[in-house]
Protein backbone atom coordinates (compact mmCIF):
# COMPACT_ATOMS: atom_id res chain seq x y z
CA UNK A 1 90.86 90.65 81.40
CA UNK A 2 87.81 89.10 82.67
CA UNK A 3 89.28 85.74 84.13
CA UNK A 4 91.99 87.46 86.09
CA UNK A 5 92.60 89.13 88.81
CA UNK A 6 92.97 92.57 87.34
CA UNK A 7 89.32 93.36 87.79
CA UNK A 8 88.54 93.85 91.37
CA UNK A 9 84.49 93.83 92.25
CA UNK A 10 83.09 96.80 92.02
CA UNK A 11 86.04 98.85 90.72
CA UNK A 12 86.38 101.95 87.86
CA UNK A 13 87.20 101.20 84.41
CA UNK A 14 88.74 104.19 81.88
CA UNK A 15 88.81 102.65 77.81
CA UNK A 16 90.91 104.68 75.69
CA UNK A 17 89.91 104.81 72.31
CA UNK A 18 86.57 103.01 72.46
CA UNK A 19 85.43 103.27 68.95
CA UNK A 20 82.30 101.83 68.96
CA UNK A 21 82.49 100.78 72.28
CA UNK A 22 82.41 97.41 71.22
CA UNK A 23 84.36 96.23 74.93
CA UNK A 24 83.12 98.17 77.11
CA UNK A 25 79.64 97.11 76.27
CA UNK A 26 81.33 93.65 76.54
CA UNK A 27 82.84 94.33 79.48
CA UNK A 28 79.28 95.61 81.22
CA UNK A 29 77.32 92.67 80.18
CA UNK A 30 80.60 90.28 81.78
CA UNK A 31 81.11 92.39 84.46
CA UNK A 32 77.70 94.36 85.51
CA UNK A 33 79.25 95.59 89.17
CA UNK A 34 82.09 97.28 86.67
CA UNK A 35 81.60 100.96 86.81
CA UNK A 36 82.68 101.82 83.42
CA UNK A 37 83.56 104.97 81.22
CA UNK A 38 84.38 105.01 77.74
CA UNK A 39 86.72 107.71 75.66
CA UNK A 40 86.76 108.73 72.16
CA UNK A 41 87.10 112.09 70.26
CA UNK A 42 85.32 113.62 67.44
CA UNK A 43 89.33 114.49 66.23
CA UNK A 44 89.27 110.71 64.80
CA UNK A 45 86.60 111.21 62.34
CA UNK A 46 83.69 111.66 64.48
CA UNK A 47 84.60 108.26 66.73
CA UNK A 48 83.19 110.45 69.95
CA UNK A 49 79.70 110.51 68.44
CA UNK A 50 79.75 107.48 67.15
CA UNK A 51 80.35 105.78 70.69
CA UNK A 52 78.04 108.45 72.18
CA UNK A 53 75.21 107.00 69.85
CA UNK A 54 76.19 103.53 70.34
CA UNK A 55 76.18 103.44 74.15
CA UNK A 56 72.22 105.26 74.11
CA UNK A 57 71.42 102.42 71.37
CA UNK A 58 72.25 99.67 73.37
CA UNK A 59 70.27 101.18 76.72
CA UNK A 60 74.06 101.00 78.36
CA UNK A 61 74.88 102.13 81.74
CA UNK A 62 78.43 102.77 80.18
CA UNK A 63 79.33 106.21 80.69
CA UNK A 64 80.88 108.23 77.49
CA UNK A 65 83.54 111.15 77.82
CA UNK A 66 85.62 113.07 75.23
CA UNK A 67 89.55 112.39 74.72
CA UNK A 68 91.63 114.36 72.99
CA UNK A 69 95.03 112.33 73.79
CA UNK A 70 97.03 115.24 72.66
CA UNK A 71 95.11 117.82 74.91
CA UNK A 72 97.73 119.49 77.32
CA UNK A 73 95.10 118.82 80.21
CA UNK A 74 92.34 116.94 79.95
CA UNK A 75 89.53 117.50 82.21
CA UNK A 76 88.81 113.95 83.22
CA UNK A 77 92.29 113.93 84.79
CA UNK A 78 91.61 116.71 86.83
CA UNK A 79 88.07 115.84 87.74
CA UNK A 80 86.90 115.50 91.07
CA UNK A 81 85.10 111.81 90.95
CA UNK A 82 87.33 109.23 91.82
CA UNK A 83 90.23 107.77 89.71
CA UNK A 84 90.10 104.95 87.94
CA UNK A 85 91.26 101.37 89.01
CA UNK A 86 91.90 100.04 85.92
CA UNK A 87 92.65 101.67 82.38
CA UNK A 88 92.11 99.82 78.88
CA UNK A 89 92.70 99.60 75.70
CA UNK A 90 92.95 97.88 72.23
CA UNK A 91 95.23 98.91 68.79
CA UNK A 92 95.66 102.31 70.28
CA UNK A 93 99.29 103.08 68.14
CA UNK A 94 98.62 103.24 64.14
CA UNK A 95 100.85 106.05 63.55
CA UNK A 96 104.05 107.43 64.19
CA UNK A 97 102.96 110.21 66.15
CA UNK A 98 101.00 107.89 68.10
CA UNK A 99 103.36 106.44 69.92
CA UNK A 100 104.42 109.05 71.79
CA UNK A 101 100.70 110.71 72.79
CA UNK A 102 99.25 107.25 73.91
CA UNK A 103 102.86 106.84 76.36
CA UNK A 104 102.83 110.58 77.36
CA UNK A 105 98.92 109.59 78.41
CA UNK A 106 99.90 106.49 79.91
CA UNK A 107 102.48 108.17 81.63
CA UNK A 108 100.21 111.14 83.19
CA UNK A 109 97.24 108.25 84.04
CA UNK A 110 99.97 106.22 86.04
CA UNK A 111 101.14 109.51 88.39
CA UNK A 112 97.63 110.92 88.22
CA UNK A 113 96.12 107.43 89.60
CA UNK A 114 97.45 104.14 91.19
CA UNK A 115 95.44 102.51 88.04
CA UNK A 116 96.03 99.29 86.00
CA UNK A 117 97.18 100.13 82.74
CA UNK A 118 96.05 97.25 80.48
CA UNK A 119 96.87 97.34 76.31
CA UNK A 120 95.61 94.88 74.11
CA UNK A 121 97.87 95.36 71.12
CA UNK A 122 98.16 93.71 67.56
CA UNK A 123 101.73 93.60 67.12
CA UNK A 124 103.73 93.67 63.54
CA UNK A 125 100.07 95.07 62.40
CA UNK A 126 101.36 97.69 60.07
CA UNK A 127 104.16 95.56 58.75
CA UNK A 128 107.77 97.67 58.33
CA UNK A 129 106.70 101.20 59.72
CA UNK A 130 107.75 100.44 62.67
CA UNK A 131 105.13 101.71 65.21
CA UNK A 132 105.80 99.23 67.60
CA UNK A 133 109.19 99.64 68.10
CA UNK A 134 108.72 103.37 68.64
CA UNK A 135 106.35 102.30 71.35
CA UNK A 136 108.60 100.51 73.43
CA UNK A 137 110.75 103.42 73.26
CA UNK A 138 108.23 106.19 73.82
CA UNK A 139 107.07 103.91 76.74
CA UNK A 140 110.73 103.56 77.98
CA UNK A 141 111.44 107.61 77.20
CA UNK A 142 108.30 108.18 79.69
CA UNK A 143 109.75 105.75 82.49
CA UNK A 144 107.23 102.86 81.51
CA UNK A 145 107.50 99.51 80.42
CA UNK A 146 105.34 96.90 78.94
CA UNK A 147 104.62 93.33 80.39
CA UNK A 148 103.06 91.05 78.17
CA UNK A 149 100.78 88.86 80.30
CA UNK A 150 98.64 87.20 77.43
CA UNK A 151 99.00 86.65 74.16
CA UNK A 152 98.08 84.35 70.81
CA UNK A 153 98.86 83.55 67.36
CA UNK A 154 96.30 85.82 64.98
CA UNK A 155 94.52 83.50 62.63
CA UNK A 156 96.60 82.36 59.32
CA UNK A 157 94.60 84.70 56.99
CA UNK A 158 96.47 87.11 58.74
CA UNK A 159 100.29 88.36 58.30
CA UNK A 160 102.11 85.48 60.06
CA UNK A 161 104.03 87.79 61.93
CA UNK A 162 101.02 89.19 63.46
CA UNK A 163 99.46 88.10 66.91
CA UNK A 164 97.85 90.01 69.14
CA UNK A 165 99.56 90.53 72.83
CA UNK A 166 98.02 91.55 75.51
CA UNK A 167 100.30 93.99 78.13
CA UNK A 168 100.43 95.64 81.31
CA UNK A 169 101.84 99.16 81.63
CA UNK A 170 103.67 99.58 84.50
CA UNK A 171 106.29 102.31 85.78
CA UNK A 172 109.93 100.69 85.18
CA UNK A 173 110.64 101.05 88.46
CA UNK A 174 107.59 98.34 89.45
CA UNK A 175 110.34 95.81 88.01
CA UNK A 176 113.04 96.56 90.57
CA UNK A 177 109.61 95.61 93.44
């Protein structure tokens, strides 16, 4: 994400699911002409106030905003500032249900905007439930696919089947281009 070309100077990043806000504070201190705004909602066991807290903490000029994934429409689609070039995010599917909000979002953020969609993703993470695979297909049921353009082993302490990939989110029809 930072050696490539998928950050542009000066552009607008979106993280999903920031948690802590661990890389978008990354991110600023890599990238400081990065405008950046990071997402979280209280529904996840207070994760909104958490990142809220730990953004003022760290005297950040990252910018916080509430996401409720499954929220029919959420304001910061609809807002009048700019759109976003570039949207991000890490382990966002740990759950069935899951699946299908994060690739209905994707799906909305890719007509909404002509934005970057980039997942880092730890696959085989929850073993046989299957989460993945129902990615790929909620992705596919929304018209999206998923590129992988980096990726690595996970360390051996880890499940051995586990390695963390890192994709782009594109429409399908960005494959026929």
């Amino acid at each position: 994400l930072l050696k490539g070309d998928e950050l542009k100077d000066n552009c607008r990043v979106l993280e999903l699911g920031a948690g802590t806000g661990f890389l978008s504070l990354a991110l600023e201190r890599a990238r400081p002409d990065v405008s950046i705004t990071a997402t979280d909602s209280d529904r996840c066991e207070g994760a909104f106030t958490r990142l809220r807290g730990n953004i003022a903490e760290n005297h950040s000029r990252v910018q916080v905003a509430e996401l409720d994934w499954g929220e029919s429409d959420p304001a910061i689609l609809s807002s009048s500032s700019p759109p976003f070039d570039v949207i991000i995010g890490s382990d966002l599917v740990y759950g069935d249900e899951l699946a299908s909000i994060v690739s209905r979002l994707f799906s909305r953020m890719a007509r909404a905007w002509s934005a970057r969609i980039i997942l880092g993703h730890t696959c085989s993470r929850w073993g046989g439930y299957g989460f993945d695979a129902r990615l790929w297909e909620s992705l596919r049921d929304q018209g999206l696919r998923a590129r992988a353009v980096a990726g690595e082993r996970s360390p051996p302490e880890l499940s051995l089947e586990e390695h963390v990939v890192v994709f782009v989110i594109e429409r399908a029809e960005a494959e026929a281009a």
